[in-house]
Protein backbone atom coordinates (compact mmCIF):
# COMPACT_ATOMS: atom_id res chain seq x y z
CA UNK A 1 -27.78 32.63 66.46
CA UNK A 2 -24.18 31.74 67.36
CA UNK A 3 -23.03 27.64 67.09
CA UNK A 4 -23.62 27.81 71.19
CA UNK A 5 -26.90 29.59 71.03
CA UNK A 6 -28.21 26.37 68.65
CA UNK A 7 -26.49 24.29 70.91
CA UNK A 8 -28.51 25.43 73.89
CA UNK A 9 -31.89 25.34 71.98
CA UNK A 10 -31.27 21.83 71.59
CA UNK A 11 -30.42 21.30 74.61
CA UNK A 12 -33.41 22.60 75.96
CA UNK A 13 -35.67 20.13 74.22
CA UNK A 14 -35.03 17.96 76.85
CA UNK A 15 -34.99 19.96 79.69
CA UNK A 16 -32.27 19.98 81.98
CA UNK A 17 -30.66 17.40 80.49
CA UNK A 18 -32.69 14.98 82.93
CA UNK A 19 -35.44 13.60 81.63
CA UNK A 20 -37.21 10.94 82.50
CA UNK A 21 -39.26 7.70 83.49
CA UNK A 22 -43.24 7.99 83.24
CA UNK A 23 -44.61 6.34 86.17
CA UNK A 24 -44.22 2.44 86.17
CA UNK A 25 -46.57 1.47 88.99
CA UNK A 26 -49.98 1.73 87.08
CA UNK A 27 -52.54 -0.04 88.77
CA UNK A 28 -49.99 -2.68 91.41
CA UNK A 29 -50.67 -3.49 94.60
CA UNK A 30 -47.86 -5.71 96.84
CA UNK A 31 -48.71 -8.64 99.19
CA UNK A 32 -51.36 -7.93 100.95
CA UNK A 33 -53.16 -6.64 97.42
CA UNK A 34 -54.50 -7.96 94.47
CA UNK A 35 -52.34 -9.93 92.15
CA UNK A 36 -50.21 -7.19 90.55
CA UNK A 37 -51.39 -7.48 86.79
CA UNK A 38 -55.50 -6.74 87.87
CA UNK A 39 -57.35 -3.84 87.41
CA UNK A 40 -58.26 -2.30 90.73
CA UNK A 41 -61.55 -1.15 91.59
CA UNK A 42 -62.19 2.92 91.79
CA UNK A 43 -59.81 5.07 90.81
CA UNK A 44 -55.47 5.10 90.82
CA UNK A 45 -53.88 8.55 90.79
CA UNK A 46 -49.76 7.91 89.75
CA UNK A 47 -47.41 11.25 90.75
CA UNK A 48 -43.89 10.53 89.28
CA UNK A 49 -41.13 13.29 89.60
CA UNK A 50 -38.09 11.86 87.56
CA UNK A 51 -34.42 12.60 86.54
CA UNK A 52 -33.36 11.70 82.67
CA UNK A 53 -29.28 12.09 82.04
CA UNK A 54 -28.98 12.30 78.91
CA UNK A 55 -26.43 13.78 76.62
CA UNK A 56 -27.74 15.21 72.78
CA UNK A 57 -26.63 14.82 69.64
CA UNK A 58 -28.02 15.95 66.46
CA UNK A 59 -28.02 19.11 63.47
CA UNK A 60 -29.84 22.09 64.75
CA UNK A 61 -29.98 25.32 62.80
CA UNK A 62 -32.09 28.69 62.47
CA UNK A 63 -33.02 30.63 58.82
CA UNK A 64 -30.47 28.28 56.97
CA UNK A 65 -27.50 27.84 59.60
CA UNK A 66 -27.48 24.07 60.40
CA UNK A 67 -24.14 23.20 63.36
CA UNK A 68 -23.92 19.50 64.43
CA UNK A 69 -24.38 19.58 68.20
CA UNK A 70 -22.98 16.58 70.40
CA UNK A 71 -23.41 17.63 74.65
CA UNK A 72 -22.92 15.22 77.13
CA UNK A 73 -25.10 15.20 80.10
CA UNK A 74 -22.41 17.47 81.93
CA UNK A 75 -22.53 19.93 79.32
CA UNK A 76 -25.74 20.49 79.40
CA UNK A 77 -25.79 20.21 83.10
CA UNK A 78 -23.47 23.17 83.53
CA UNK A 79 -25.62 25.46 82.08
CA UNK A 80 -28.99 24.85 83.38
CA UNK A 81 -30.62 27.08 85.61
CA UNK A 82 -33.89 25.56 86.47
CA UNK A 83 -36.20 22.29 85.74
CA UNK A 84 -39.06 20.60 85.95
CA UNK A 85 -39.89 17.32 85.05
CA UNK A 86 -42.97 15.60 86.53
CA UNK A 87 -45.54 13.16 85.10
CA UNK A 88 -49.36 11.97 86.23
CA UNK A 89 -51.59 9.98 85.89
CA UNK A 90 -55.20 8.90 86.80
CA UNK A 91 -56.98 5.52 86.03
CA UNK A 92 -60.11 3.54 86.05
CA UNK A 93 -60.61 0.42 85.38
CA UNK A 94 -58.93 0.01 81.97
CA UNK A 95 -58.70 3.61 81.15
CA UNK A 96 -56.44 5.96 82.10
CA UNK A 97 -55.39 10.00 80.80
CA UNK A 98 -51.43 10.49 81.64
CA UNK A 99 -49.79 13.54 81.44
CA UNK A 100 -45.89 14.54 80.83
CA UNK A 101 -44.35 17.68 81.54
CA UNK A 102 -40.99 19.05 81.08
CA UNK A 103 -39.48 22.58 81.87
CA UNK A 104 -35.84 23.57 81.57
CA UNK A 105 -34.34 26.64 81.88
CA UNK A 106 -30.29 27.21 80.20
CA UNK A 107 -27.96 30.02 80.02
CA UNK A 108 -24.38 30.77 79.38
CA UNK A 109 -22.25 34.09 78.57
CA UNK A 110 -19.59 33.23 75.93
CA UNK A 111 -16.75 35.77 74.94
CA UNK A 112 -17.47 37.15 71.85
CA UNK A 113 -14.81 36.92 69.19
CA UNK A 114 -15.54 40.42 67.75
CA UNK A 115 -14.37 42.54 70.52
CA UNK A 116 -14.48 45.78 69.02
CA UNK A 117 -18.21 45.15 68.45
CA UNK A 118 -19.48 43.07 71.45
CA UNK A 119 -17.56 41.91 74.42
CA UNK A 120 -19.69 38.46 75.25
CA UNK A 121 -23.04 37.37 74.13
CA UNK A 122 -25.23 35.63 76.48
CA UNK A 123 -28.08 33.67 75.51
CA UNK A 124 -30.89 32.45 77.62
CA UNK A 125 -33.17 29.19 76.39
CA UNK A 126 -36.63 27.48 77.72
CA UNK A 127 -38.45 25.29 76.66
CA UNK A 128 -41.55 23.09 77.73
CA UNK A 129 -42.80 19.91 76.32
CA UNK A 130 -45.88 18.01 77.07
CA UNK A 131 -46.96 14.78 76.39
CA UNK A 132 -50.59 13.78 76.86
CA UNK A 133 -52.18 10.54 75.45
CA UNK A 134 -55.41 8.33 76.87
CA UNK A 135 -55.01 4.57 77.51
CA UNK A 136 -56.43 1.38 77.38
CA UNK A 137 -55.61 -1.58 79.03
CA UNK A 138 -55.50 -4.41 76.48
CA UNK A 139 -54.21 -7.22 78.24
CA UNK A 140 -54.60 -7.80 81.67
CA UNK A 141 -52.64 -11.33 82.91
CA UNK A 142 -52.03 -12.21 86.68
CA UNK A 143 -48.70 -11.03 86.37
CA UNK A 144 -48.12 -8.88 82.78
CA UNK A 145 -49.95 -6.12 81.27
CA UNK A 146 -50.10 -3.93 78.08
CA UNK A 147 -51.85 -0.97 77.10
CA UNK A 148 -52.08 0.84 74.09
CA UNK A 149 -52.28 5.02 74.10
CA UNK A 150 -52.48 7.70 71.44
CA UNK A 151 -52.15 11.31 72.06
CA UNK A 152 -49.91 13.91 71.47
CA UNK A 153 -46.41 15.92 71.93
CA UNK A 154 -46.21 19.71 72.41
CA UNK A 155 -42.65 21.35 72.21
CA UNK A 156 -42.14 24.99 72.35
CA UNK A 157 -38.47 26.59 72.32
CA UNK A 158 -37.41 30.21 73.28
CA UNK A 159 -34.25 31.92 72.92
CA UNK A 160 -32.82 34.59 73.56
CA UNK A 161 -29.29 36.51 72.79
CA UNK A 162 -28.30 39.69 74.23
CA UNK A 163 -24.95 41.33 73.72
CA UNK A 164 -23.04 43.39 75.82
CA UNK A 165 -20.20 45.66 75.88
CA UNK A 166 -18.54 47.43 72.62
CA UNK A 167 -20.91 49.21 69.60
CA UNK A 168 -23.66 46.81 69.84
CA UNK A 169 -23.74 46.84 73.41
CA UNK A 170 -27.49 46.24 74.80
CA UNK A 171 -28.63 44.92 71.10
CA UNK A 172 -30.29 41.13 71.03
CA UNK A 173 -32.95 39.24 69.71
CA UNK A 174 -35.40 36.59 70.48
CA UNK A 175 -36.70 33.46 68.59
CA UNK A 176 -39.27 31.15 69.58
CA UNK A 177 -41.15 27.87 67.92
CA UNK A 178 -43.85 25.93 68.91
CA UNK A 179 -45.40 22.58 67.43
CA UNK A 180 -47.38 20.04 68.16
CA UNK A 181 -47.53 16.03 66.82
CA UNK A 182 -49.45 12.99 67.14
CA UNK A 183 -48.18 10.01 68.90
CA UNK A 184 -48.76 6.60 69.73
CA UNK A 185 -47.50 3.83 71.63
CA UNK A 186 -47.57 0.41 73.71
CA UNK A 187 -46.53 0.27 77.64
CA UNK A 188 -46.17 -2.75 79.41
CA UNK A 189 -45.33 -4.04 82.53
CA UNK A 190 -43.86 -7.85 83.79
CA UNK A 191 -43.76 -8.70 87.40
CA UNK A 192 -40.64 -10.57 88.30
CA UNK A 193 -42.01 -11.13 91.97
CA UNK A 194 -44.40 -9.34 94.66
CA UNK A 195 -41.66 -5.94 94.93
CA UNK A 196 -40.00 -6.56 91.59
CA UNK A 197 -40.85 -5.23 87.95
CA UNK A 198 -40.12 -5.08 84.57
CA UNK A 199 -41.23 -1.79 83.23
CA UNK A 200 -41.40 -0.31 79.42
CA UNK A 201 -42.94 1.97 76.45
CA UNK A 202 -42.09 2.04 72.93
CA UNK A 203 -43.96 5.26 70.79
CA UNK A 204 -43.63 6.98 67.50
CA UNK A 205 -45.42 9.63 66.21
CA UNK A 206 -44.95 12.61 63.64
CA UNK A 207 -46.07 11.42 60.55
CA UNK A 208 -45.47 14.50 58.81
CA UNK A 209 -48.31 16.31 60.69
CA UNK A 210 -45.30 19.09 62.03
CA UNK A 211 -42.39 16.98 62.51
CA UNK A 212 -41.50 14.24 60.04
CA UNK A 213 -41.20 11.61 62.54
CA UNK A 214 -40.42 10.88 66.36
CA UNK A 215 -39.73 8.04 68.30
CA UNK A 216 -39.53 7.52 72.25
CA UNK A 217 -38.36 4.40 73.99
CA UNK A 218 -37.46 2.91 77.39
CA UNK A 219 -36.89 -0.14 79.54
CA UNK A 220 -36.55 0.04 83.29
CA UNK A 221 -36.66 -2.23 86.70
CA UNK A 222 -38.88 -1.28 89.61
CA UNK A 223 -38.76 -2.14 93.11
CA UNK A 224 -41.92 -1.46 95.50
CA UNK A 225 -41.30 -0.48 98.94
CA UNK A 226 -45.41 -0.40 100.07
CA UNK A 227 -48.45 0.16 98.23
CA UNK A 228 -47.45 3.76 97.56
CA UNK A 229 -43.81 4.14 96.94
CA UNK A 230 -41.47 2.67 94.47
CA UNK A 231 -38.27 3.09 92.47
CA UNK A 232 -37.33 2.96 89.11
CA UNK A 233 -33.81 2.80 87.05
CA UNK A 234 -33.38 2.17 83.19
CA UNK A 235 -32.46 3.50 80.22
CA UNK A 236 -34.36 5.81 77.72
CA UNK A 237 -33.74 7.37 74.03
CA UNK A 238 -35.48 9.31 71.64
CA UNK A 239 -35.38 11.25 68.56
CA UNK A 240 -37.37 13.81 66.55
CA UNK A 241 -36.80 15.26 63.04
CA UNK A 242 -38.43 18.91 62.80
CA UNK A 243 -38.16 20.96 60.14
CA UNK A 244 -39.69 24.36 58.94
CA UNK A 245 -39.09 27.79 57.19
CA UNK A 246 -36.78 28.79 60.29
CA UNK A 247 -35.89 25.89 62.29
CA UNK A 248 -33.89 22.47 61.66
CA UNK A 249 -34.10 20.10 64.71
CA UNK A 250 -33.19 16.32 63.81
CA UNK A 251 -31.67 14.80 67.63
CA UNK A 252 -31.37 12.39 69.23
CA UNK A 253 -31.25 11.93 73.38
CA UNK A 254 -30.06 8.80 75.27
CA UNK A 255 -29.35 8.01 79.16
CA UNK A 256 -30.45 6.81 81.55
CA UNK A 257 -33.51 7.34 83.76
CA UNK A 258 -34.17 7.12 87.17
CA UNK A 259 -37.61 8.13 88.90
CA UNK A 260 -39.79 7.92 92.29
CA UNK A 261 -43.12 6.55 91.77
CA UNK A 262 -45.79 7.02 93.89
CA UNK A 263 -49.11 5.77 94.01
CA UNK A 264 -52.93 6.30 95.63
């Protein structure tokens, strides 16, 4: 793969280059409600779409090439073609399942330096990653709660190269990688009054299981509006170090989040 087509499977790790704020609203009520740390009665079902702009940095490289890539969120914003990013979660009583999905879709044509071979190579990149973990609510204060979660990360990468024009007009290839870790975590929330919050998570995972290690953390205020709606804005980062026969991925992303939370 060309130093661009690396850059791009990076890139795609996280998406569209927005990625994002899991739903900070588990379980809070406003006003007329319960005190905003208790565990309501029945079950809670969070949707959260979110934005994450973050820029990458980080060594990437396939069968042996290893670049250093550092995009800023425009970079990676000029080439993206599609995303998704959109988390859920249901709860009762102190347990809850949460899941975290993101989809992002990049391309770019580059001229190729080789003219009399190939005139421009584009490349085409997706990737999804899922996070899924079960929780428990651990402590549960008028006003503060924490609960602890364990589950896991999927990430799977495609990419593709095609080249066009000159003697290798219409040749390409394709590469793709999947793998899957364990990861686990505290989230937390602090009330600040009956529409204000204090939201945050801080997980790791990895452990050598496919990637040598990850980490994934974030801090964020909330406002409620009602009982259903709310806003969040903060500031997330992570990092994971992958490694196998083909593929090096050690980056790191960092920005900040932003996300609509609502709540039934």
């Amino acid at each position: 793969m060309t130093r661009r087509a690396l850059a791009l499977v990076a890139a795609a790790t996280i998406g569209l280059a927005v990625a994002g704020a899991r739903a900070a609203d588990r379980g809070r009520s406003i006003p007329e409600g319960p005190p905003a740390g208790s565990i309501p009665g029945g079950w809670t079902v969070v949707i959260a779409p979110y934005v994450w702009a973050t820029g990458l940095a980080g060594d990437v490289g396939a069968d042996g090439t290893i670049v250093h890539v550092d995009q800023s969120f425009g970079d990676i914003v000029a080439d993206l073609d599609f995303g998704f990013l959109g988390m859920t979660e249901v709860r009762h009583d102190r347990f809850a399942v949460f899941s975290d999905f993101v989809y992002g879709k990049l391309s770019t044509t580059e001229d190729s330096p080789f003219p009399a071979y190939v005139d421009s190579v584009a490349t085409k990149t997706t990737t999804v990653m899922w996070t899924g973990a079960a929780t428990y609510r651990l402590v549960d204060a008028a006003r503060a709660s924490l609960d602890v979660a364990a589950g896991f990360r999927l990430v799977s990468l495609a990419n593709q190269l095609d080249l066009k024009g000159g003697s290798l007009d219409g040749r390409g290839g394709e590469q793709s990688v999947s793998w899957t870790d364990p990861i686990v975590g505290v989230m937390g929330d602090i009330d600040l009054s009956r529409r204000l919050y204090l939201t945050g998570w801080a997980m790791v995972g990895g452990f050598g299981v496919s990637s040598d290690s990850l980490w994934d953390v974030m801090g964020a205020a909330g406002y409620r509006f009602d009982d259903t709606v709310s806003m969040m804005l903060g500031y997330r980062a992570a990092a994971v170090d992958f490694e196998n026969d083909s593929l090096t991925y050690d980056v790191s992303m960092r920005g900040l989040i932003a996300g609509v939370v609502l709540r039934y």
